[in-house]
C-alpha atoms as a PDB file:
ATOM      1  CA  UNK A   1     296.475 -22.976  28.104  1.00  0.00           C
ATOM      2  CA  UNK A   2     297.696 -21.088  31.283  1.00  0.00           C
ATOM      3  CA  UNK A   3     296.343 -22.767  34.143  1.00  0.00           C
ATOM      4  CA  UNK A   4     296.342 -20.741  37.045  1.00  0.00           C
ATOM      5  CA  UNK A   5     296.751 -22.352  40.692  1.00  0.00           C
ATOM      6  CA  UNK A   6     297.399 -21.650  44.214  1.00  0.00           C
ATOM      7  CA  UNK A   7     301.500 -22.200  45.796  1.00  0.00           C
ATOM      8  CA  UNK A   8     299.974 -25.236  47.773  1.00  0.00           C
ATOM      9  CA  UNK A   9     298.367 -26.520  44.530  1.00  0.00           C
ATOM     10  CA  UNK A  10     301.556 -26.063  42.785  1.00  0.00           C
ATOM     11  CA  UNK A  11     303.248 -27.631  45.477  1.00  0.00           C
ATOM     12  CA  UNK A  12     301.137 -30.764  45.238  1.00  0.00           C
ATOM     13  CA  UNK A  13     301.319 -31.159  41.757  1.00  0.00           C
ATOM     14  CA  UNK A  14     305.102 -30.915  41.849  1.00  0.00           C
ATOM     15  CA  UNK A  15     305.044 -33.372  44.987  1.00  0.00           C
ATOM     16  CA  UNK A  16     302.687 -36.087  43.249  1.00  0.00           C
ATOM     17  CA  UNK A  17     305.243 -35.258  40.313  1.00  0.00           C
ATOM     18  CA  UNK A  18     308.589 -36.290  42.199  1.00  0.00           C
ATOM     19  CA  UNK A  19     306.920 -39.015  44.135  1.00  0.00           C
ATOM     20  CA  UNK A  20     306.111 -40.710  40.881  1.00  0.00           C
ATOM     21  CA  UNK A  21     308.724 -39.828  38.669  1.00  0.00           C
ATOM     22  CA  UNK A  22     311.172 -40.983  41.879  1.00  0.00           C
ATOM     23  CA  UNK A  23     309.618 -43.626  43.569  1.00  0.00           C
ATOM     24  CA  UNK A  24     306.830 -45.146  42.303  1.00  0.00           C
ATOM     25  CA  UNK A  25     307.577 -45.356  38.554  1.00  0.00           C
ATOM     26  CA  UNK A  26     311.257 -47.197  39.647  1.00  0.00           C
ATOM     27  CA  UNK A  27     309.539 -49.561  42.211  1.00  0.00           C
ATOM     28  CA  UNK A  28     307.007 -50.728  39.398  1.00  0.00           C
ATOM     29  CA  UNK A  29     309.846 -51.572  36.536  1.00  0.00           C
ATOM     30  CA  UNK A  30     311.657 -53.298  39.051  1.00  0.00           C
ATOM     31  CA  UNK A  31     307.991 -55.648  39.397  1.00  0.00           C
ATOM     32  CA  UNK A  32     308.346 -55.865  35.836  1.00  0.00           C
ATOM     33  CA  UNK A  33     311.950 -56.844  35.745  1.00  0.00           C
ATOM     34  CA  UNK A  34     310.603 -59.532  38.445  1.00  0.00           C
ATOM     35  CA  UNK A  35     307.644 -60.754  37.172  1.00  0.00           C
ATOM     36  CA  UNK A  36     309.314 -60.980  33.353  1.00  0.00           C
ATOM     37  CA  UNK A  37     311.891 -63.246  34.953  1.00  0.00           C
ATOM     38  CA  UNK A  38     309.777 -65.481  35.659  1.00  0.00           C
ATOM     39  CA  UNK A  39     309.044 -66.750  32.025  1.00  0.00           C
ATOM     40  CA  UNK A  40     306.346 -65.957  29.234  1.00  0.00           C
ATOM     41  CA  UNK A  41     305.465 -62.903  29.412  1.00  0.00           C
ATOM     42  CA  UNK A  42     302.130 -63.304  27.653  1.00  0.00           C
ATOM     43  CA  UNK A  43     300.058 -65.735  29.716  1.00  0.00           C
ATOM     44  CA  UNK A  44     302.164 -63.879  33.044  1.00  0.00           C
ATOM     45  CA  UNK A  45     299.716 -61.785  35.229  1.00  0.00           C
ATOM     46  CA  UNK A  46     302.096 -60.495  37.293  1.00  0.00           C
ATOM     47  CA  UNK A  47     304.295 -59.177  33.962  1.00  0.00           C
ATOM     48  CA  UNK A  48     300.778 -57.502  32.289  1.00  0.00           C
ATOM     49  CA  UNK A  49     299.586 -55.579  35.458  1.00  0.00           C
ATOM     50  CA  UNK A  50     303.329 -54.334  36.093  1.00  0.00           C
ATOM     51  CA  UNK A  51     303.386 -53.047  32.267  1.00  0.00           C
ATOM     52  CA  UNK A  52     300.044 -51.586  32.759  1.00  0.00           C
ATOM     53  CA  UNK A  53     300.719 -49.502  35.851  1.00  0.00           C
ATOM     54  CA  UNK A  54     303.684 -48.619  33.861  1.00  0.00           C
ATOM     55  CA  UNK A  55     301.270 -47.184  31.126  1.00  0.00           C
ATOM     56  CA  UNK A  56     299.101 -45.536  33.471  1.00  0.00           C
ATOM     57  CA  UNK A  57     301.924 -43.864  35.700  1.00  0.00           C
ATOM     58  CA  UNK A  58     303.556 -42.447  32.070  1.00  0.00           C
ATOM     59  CA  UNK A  59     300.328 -40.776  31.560  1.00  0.00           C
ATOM     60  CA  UNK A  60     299.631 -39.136  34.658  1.00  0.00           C
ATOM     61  CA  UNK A  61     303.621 -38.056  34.823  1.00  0.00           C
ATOM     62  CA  UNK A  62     302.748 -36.492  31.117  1.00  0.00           C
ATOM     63  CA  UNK A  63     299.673 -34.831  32.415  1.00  0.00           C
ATOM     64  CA  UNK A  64     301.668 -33.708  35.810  1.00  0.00           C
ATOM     65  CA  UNK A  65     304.123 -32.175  33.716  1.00  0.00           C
ATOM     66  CA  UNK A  66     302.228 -30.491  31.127  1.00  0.00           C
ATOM     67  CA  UNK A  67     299.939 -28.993  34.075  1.00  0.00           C
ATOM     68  CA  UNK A  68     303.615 -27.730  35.895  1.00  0.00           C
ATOM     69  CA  UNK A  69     304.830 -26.191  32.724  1.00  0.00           C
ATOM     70  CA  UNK A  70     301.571 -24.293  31.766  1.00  0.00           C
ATOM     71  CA  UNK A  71     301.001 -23.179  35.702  1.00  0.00           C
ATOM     72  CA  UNK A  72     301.046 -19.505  36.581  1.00  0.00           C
ATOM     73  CA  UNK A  73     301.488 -19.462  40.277  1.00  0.00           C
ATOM     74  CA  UNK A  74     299.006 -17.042  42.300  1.00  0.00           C
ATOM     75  CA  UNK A  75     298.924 -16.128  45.535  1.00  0.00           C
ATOM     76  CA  UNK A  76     295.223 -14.211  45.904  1.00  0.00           C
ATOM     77  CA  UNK A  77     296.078 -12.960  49.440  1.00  0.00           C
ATOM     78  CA  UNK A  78     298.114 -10.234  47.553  1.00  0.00           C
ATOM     79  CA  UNK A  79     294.678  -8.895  45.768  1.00  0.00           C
ATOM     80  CA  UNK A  80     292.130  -6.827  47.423  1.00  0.00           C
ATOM     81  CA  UNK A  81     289.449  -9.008  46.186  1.00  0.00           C
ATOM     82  CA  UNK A  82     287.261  -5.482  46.128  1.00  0.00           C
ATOM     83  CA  UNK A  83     286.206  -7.506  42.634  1.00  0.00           C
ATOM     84  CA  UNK A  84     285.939 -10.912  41.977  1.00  0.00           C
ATOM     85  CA  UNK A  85     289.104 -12.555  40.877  1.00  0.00           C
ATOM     86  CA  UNK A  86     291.322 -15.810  41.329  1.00  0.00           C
ATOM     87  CA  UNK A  87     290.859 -17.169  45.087  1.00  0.00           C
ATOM     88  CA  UNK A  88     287.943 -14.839  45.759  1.00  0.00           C
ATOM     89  CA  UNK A  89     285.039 -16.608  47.606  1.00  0.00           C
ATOM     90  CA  UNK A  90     281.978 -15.412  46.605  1.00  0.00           C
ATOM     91  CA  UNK A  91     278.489 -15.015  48.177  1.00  0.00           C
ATOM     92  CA  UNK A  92     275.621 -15.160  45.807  1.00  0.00           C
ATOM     93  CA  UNK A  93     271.713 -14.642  45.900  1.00  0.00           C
ATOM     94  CA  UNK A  94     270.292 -17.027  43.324  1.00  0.00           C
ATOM     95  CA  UNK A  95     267.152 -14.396  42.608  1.00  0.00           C
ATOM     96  CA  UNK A  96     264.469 -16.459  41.311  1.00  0.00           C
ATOM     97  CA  UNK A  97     265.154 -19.151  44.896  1.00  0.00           C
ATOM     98  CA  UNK A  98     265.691 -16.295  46.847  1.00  0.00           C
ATOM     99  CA  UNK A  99     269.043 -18.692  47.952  1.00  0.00           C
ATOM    100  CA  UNK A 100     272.261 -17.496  48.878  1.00  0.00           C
ATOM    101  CA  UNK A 101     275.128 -19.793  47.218  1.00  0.00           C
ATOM    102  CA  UNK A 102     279.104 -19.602  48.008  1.00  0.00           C
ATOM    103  CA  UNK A 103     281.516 -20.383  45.913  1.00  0.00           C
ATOM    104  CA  UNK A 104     285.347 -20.233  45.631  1.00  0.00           C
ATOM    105  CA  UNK A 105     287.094 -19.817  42.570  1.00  0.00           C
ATOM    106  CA  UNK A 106     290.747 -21.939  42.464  1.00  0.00           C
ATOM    107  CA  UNK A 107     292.879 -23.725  39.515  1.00  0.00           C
ATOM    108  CA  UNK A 108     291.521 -26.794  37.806  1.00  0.00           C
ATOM    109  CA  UNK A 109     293.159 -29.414  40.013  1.00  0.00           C
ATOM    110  CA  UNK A 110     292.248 -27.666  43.146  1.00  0.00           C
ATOM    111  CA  UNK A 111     288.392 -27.606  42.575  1.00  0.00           C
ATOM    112  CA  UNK A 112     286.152 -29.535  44.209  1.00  0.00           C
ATOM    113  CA  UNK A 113     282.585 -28.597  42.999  1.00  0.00           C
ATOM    114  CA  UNK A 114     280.727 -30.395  45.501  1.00  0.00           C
ATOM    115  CA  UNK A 115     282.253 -28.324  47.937  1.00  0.00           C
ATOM    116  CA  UNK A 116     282.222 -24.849  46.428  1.00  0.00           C
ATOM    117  CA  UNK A 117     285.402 -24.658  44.757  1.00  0.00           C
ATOM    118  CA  UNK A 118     285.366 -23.954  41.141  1.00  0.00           C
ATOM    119  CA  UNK A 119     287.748 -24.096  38.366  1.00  0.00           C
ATOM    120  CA  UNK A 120     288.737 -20.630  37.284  1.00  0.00           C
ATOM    121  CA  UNK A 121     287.535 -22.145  33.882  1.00  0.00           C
ATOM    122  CA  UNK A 122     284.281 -22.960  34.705  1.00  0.00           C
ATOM    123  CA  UNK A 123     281.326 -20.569  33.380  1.00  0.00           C
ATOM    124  CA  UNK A 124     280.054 -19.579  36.877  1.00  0.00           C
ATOM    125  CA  UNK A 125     283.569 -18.182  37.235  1.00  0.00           C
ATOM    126  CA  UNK A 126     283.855 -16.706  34.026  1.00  0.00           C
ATOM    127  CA  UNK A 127     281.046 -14.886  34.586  1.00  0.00           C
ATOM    128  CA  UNK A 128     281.951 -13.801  38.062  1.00  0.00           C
ATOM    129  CA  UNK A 129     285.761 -12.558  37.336  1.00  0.00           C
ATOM    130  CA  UNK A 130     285.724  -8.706  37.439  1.00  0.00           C
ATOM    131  CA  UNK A 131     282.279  -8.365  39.352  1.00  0.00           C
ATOM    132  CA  UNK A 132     281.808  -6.064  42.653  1.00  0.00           C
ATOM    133  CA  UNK A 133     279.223  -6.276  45.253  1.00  0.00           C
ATOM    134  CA  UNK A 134     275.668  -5.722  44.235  1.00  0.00           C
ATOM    135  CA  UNK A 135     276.652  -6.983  40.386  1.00  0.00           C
ATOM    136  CA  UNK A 136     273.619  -8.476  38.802  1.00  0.00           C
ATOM    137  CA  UNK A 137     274.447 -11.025  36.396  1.00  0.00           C
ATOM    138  CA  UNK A 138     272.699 -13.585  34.307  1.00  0.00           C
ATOM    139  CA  UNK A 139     274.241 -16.952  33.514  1.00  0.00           C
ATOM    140  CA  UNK A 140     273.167 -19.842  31.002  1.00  0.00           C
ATOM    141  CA  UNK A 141     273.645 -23.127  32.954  1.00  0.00           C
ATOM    142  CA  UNK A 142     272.800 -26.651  31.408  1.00  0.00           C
ATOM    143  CA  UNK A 143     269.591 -26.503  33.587  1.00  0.00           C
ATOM    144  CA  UNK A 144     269.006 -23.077  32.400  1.00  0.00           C
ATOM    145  CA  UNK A 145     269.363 -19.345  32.812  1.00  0.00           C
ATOM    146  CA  UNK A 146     270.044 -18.155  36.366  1.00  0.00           C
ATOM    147  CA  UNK A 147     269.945 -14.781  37.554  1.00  0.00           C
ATOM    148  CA  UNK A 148     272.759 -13.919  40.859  1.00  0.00           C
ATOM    149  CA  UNK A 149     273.547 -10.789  42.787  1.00  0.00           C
ATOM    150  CA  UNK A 150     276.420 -10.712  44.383  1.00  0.00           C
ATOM    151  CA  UNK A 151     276.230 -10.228  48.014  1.00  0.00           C
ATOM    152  CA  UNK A 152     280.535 -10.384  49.311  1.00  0.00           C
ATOM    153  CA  UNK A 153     283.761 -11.063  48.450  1.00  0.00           C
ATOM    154  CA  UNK A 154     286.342 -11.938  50.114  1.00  0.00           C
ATOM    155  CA  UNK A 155     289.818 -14.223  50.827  1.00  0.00           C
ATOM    156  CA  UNK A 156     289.506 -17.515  52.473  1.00  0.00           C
ATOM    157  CA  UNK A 157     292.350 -19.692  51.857  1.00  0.00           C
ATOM    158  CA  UNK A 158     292.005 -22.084  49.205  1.00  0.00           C
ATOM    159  CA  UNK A 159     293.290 -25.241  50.862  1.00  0.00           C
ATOM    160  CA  UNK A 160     291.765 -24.076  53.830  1.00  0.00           C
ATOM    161  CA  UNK A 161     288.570 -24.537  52.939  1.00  0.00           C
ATOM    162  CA  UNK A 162     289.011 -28.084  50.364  1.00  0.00           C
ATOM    163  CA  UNK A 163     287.934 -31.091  52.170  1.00  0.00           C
ATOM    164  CA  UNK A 164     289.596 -34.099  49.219  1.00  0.00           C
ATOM    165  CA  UNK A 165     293.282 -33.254  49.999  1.00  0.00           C
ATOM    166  CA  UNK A 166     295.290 -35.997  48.106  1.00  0.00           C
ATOM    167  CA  UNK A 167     298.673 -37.314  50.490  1.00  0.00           C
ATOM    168  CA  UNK A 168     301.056 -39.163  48.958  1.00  0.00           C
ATOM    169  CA  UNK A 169     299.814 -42.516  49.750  1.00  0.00           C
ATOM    170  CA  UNK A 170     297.229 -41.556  47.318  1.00  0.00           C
ATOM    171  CA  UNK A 171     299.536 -40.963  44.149  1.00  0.00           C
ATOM    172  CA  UNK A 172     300.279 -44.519  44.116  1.00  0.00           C
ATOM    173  CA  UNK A 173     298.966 -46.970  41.330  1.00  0.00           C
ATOM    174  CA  UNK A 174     297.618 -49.662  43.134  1.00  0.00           C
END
């Protein structure tokens, strides 16, 4: 599946990539190395938490990877955003509240819900790709159906507007 994502997310991804594949991954089979020196392995905490970070980096490096090699870089300050579409932030009137809702649409790794950024996969932003100002549209949600006008589009940059941005203290196994 193509995953779509913003130059800084593809930049972190790649980053959280190297810094595991480079430094992290080496420093924890050289704990391993340590701790297995140290005699039996099975009864040796040290040797089973090393081999389990181990397991856990492998998995997220496989992930990483897979995410790099499916990613289609784009950079929505190139689009006129005149219709909804990838990096578009998106005012709403919910119709039955009477509530206006904003929301941001960005790649799967990139999203953070609780702050109005939502995976391009997601069904609010399946159903909002393509629409223009004063679209109605009506959306089944697990709560129910919801009815939304839309009130603006326009560009705000992605990472400009996330508030969880992972540094690379943070792509360490601890």
């Amino acid at each position: 599946m193509v995953e779509p994502m913003s130059l800084e997310g593809y930049d972190l991804l790649v980053a959280e990539f190297k810094y595991l594949l480079e430094k992290e991954k080496p420093k924890v089979a050289h704990e391993k190395l340590v701790a297995a020196a140290l005699g039996d392995r099975s009864e040796n905490a040290d040797y089973q938490a090393a081999k389990e970070k181990l397991r856990f980096i492998d998995k997220r490096l496989f992930y990483l990877n897979k995410m790099i090699q499916n990613s289609k870089i784009i950079d929505p300050s190139l689009h006129s955003h005149e219709r909804v579409s990838f990096g578009s932030t998106v005012r709403l009137l919910e119709i039955e509240s009477d509530e206006e809702e904003s929301y941001t649409i960005c790649g799967v790794l990139e999203s953070e819900p609780e702050n109005g950024l939502i995976s391009v996969h997601s069904p609010l932003a399946k159903a909002l790709l393509g629409k223009s100002v004063e679209d109605e549209f009506k959306i089944k949600l697990p709560k129910g159906f919801k009815e939304y006008e839309v009130l603006s589009i326009e560009y705000i940059n992605i990472f400009s507007l996330k508030k969880n941005i992972r540094s690379v203290k943070e792509f360490a196994f601890h």
